[in-house]
PDB file of N, CA and C in Angstrom:
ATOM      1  N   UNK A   1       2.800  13.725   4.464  1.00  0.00           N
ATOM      2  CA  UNK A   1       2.752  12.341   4.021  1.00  0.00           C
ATOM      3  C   UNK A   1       1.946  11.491   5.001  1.00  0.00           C
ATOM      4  N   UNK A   2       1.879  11.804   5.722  1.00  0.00           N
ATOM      5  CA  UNK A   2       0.930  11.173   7.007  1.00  0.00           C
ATOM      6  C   UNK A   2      -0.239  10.700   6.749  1.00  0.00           C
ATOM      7  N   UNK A   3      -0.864  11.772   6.114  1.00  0.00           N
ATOM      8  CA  UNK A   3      -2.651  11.742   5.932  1.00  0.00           C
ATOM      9  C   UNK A   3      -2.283  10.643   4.709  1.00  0.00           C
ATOM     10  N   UNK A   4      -1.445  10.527   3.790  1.00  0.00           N
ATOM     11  CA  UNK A   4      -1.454   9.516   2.989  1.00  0.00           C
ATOM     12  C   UNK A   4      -1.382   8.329   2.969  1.00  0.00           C
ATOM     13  N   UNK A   5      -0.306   7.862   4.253  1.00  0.00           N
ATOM     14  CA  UNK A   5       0.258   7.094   4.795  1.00  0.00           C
ATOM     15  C   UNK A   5      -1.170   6.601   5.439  1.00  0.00           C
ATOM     16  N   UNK A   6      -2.185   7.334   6.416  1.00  0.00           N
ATOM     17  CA  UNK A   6      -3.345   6.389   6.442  1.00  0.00           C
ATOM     18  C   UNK A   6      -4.378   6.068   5.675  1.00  0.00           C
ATOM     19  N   UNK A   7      -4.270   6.469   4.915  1.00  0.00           N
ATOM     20  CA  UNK A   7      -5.367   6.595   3.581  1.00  0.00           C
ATOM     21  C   UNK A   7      -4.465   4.608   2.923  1.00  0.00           C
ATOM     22  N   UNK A   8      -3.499   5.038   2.678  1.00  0.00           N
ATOM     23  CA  UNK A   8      -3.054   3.767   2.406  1.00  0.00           C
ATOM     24  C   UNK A   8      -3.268   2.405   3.271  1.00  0.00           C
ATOM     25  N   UNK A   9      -3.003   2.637   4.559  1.00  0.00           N
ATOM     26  CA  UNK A   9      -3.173   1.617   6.003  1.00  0.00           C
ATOM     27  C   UNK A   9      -4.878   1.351   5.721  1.00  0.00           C
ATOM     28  N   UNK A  10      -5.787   1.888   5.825  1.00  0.00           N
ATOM     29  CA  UNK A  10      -6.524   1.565   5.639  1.00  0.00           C
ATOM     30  C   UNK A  10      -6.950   1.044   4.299  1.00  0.00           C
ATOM     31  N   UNK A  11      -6.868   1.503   3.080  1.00  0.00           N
ATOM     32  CA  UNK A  11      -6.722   0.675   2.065  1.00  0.00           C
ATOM     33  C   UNK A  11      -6.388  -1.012   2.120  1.00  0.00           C
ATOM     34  N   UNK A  12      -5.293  -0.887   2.555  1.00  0.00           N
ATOM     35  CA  UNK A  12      -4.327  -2.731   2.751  1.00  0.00           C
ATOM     36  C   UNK A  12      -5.379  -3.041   3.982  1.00  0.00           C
ATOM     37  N   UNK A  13      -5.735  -2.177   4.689  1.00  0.00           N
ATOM     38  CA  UNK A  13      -6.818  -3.626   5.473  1.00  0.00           C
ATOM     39  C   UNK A  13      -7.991  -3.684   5.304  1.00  0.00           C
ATOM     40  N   UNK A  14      -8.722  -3.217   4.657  1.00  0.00           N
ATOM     41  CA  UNK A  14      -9.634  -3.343   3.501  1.00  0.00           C
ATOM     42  C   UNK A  14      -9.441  -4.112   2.556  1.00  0.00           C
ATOM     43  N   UNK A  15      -7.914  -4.586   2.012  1.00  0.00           N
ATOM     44  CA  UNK A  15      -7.570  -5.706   0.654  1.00  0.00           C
ATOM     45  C   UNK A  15      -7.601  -6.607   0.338  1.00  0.00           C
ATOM     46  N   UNK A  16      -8.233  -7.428   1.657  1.00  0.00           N
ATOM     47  CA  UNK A  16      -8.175  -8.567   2.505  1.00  0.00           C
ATOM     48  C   UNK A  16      -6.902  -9.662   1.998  1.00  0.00           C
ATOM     49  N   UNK A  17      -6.853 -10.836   1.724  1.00  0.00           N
ATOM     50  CA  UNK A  17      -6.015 -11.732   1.443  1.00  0.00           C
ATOM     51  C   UNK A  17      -5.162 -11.519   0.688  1.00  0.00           C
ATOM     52  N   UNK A  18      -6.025 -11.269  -0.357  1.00  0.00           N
ATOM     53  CA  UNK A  18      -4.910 -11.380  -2.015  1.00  0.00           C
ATOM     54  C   UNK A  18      -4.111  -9.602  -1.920  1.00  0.00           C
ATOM     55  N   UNK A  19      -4.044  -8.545  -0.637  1.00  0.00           N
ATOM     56  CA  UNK A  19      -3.967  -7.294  -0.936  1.00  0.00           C
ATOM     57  C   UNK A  19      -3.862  -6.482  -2.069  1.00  0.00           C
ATOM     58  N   UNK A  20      -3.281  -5.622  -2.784  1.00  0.00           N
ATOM     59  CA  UNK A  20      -3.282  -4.678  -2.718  1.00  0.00           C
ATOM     60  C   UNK A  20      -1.907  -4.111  -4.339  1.00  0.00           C
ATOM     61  N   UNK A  21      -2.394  -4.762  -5.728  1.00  0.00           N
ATOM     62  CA  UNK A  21      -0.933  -3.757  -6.152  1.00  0.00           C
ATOM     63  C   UNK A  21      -0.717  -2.491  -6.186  1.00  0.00           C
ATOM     64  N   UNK A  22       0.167  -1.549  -6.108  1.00  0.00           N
ATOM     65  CA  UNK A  22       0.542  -0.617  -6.504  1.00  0.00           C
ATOM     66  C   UNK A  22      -0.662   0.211  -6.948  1.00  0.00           C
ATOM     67  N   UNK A  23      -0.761   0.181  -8.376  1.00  0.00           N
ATOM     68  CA  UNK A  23      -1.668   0.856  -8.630  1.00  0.00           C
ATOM     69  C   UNK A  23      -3.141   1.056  -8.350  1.00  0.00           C
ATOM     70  N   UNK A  24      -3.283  -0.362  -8.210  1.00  0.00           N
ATOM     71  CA  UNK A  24      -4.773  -0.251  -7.372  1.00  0.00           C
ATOM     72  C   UNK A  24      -4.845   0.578  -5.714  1.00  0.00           C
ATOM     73  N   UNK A  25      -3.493   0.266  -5.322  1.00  0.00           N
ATOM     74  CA  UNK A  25      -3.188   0.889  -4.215  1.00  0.00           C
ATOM     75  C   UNK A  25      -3.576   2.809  -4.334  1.00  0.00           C
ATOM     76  N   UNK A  26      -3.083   3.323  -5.496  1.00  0.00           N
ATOM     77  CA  UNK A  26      -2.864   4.421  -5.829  1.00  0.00           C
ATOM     78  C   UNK A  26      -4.480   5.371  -6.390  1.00  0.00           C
ATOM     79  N   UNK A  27      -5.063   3.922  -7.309  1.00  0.00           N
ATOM     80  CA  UNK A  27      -6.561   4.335  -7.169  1.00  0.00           C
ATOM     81  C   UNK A  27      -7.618   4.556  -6.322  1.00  0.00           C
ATOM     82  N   UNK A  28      -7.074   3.829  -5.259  1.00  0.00           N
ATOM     83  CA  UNK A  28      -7.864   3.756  -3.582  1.00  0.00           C
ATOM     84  C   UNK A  28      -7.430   4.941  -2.967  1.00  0.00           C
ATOM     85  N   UNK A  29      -6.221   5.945  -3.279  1.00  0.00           N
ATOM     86  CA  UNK A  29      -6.098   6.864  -2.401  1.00  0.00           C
ATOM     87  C   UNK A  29      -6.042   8.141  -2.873  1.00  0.00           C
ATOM     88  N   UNK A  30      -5.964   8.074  -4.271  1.00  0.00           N
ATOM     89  CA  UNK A  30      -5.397   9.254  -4.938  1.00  0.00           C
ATOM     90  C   UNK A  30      -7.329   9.789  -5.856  1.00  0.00           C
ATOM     91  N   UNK A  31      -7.845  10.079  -5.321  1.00  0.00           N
ATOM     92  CA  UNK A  31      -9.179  10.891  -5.282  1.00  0.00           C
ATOM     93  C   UNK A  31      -8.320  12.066  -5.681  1.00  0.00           C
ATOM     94  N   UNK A  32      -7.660  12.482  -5.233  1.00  0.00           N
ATOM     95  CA  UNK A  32      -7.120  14.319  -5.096  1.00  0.00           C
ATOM     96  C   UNK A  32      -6.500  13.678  -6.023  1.00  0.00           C
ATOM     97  N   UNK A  33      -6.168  15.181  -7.109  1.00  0.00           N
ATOM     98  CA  UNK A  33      -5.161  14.968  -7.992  1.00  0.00           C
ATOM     99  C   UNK A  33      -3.885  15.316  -7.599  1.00  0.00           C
ATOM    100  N   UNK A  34      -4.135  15.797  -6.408  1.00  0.00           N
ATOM    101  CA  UNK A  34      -2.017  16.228  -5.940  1.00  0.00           C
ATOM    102  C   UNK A  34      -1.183  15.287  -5.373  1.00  0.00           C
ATOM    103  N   UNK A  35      -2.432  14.117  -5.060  1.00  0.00           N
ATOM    104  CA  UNK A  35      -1.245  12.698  -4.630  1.00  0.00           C
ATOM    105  C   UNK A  35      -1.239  11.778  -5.922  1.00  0.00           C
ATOM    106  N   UNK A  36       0.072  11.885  -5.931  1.00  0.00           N
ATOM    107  CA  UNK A  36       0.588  11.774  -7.518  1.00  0.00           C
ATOM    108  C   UNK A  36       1.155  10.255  -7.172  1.00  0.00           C
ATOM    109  N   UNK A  37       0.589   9.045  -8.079  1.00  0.00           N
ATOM    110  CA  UNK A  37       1.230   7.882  -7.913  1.00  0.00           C
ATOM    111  C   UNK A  37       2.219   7.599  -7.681  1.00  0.00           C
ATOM    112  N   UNK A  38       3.379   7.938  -7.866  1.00  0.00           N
ATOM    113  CA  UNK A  38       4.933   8.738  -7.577  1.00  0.00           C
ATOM    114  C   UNK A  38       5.026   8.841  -6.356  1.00  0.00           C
ATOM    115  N   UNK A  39       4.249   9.317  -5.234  1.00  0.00           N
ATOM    116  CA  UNK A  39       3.749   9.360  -3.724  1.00  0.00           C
ATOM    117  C   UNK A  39       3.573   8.284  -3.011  1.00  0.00           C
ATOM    118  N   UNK A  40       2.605   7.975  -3.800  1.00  0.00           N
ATOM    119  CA  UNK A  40       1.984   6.081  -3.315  1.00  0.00           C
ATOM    120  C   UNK A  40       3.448   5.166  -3.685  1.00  0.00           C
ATOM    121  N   UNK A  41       3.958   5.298  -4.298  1.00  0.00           N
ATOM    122  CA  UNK A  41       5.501   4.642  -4.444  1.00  0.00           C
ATOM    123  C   UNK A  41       6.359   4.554  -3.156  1.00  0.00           C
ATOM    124  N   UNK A  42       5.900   5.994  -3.037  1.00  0.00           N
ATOM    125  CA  UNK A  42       7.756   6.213  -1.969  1.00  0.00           C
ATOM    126  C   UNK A  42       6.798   6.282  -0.777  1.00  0.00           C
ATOM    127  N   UNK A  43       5.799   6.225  -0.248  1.00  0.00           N
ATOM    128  CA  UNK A  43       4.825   5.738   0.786  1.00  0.00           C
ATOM    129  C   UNK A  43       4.991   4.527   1.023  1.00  0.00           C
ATOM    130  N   UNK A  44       5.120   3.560   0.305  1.00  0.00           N
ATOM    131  CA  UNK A  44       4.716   2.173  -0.073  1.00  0.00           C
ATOM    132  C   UNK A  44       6.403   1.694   0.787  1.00  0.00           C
ATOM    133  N   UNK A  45       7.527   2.214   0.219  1.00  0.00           N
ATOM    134  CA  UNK A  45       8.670   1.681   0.419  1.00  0.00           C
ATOM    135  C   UNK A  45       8.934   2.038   2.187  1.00  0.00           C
ATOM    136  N   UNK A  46       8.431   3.792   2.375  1.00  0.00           N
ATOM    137  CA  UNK A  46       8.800   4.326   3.505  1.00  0.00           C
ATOM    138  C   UNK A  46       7.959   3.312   4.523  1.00  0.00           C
ATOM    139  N   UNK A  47       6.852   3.127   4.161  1.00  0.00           N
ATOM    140  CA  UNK A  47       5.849   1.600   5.036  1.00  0.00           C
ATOM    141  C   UNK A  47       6.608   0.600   5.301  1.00  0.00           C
ATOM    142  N   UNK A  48       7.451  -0.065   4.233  1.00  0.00           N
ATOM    143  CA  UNK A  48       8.333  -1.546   4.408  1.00  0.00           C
ATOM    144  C   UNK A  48       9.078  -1.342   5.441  1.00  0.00           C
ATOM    145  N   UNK A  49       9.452  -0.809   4.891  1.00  0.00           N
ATOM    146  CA  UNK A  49      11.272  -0.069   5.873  1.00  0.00           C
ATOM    147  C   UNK A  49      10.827   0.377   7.036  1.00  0.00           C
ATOM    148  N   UNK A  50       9.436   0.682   7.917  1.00  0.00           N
ATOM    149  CA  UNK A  50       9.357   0.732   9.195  1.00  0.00           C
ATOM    150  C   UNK A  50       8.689  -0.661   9.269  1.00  0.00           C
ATOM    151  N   UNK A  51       8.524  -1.250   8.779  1.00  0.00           N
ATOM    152  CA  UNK A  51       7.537  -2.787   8.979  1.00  0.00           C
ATOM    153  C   UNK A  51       6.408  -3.043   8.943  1.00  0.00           C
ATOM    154  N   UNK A  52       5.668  -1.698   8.923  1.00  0.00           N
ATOM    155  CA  UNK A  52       3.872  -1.491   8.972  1.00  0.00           C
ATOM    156  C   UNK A  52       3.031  -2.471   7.527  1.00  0.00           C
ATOM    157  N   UNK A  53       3.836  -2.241   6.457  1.00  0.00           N
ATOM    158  CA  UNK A  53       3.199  -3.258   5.456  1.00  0.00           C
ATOM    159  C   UNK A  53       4.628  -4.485   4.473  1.00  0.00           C
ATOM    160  N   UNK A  54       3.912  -5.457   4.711  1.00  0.00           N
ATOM    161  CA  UNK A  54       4.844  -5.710   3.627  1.00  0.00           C
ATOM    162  C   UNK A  54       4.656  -6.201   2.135  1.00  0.00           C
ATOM    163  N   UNK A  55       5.743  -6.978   1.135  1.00  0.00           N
ATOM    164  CA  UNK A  55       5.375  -6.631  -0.524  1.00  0.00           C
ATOM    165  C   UNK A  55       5.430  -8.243  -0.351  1.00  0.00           C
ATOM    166  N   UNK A  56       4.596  -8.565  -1.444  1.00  0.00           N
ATOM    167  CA  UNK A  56       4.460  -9.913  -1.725  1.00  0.00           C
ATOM    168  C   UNK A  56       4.665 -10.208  -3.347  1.00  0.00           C
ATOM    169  N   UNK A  57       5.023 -11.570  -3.833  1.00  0.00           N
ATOM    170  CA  UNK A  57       5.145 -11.613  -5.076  1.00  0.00           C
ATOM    171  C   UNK A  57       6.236 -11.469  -5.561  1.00  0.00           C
ATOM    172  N   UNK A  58       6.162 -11.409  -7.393  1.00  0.00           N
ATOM    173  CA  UNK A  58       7.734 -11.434  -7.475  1.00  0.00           C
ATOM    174  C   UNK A  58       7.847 -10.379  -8.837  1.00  0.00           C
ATOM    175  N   UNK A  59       6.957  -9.629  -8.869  1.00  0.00           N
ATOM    176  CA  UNK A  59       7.168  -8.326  -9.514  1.00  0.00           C
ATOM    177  C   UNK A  59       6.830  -8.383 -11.196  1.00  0.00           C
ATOM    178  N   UNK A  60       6.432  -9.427 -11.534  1.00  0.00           N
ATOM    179  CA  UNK A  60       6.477  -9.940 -12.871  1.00  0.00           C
ATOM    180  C   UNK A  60       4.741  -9.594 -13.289  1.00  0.00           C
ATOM    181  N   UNK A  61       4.630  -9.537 -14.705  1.00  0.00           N
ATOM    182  CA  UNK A  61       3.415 -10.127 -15.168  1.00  0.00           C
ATOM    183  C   UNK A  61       2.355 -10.575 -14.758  1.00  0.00           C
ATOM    184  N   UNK A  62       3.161 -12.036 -14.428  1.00  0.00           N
ATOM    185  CA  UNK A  62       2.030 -13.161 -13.977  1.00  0.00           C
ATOM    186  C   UNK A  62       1.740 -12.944 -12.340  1.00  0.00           C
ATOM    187  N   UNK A  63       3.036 -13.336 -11.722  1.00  0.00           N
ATOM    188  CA  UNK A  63       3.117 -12.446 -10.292  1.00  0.00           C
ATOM    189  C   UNK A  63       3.240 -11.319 -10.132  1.00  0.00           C
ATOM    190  N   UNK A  64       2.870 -10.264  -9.848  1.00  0.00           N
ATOM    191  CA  UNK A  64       2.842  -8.543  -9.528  1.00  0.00           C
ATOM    192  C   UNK A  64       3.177  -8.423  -8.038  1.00  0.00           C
ATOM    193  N   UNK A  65       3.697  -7.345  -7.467  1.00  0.00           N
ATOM    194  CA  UNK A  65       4.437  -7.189  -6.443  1.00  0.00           C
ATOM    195  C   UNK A  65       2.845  -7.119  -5.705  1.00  0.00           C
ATOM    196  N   UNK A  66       2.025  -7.588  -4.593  1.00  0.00           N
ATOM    197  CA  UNK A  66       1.437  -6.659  -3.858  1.00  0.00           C
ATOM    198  C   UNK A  66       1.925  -6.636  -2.374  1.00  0.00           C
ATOM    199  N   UNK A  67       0.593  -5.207  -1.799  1.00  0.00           N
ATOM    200  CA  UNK A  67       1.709  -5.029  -0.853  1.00  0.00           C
ATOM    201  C   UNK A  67      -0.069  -5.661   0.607  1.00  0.00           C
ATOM    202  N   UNK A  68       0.296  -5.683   1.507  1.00  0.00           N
ATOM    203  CA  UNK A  68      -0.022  -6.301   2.289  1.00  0.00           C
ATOM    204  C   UNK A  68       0.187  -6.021   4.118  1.00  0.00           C
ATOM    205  N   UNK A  69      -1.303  -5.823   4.520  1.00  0.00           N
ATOM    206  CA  UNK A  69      -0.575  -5.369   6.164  1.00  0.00           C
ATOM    207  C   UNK A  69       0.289  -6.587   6.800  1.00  0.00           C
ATOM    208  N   UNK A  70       1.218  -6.575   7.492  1.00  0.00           N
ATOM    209  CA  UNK A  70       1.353  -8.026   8.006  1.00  0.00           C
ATOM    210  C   UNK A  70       0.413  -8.739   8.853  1.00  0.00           C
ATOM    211  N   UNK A  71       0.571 -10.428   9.215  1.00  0.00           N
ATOM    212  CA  UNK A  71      -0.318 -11.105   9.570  1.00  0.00           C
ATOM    213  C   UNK A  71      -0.837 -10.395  11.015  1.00  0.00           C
ATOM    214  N   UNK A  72      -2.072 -10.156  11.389  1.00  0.00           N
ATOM    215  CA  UNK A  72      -2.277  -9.946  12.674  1.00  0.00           C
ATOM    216  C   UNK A  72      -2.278  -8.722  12.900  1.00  0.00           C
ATOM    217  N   UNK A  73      -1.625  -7.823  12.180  1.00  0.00           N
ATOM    218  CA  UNK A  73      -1.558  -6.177  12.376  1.00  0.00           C
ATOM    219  C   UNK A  73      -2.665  -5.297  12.353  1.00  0.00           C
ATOM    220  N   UNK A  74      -3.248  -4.508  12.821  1.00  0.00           N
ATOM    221  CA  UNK A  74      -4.310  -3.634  12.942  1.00  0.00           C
ATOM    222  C   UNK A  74      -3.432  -2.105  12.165  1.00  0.00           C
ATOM    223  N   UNK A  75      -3.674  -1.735  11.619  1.00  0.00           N
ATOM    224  CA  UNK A  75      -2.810  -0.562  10.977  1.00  0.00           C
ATOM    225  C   UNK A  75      -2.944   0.718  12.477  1.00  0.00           C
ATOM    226  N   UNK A  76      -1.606   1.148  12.756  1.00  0.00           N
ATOM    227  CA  UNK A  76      -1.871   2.400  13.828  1.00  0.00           C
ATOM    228  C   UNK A  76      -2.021   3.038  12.900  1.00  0.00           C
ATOM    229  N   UNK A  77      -3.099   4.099  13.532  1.00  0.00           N
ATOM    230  CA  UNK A  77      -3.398   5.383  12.947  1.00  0.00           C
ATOM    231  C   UNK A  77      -3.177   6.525  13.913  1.00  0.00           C
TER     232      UNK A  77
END
């Protein structure tokens, strides 16, 4: 999950302001067909929960969850 995990980090700081939903998240990393959007999911959450990115928005329609490096963060790789 690692190599995914930076494939994603770099993605979100590449996303600039407005970052990053889900799926667009998932189109930016998932080139290979074995990282299965399903991946980029539980990547996405395992990221929050150490603090490296966080989710913005309110999950809806109009607002969509995205996700986002925090302010100032350089992604470790």
């Amino acid at each position: 999950m690692t190599a995914l995990r930076d494939l994603m980090l770099v993605a979100l700081a590449d996303g600039g302001e407005h970052g990053l939903r889900e799926d667009q998240l998932a189109a930016a990393v998932c080139a290979s067909p074995e990282i299965a959007p399903r991946r980029v999911s539980a990547t996405c959450e395992m990221l929050m929960a150490n603090g490296e990115i966080e989710r913005r928005g309110e999950g809806t329609n109009e607002i969509p969850y995205t996700y986002h490096l925090p302010e100032g963060r350089v992604p470790r790789l």
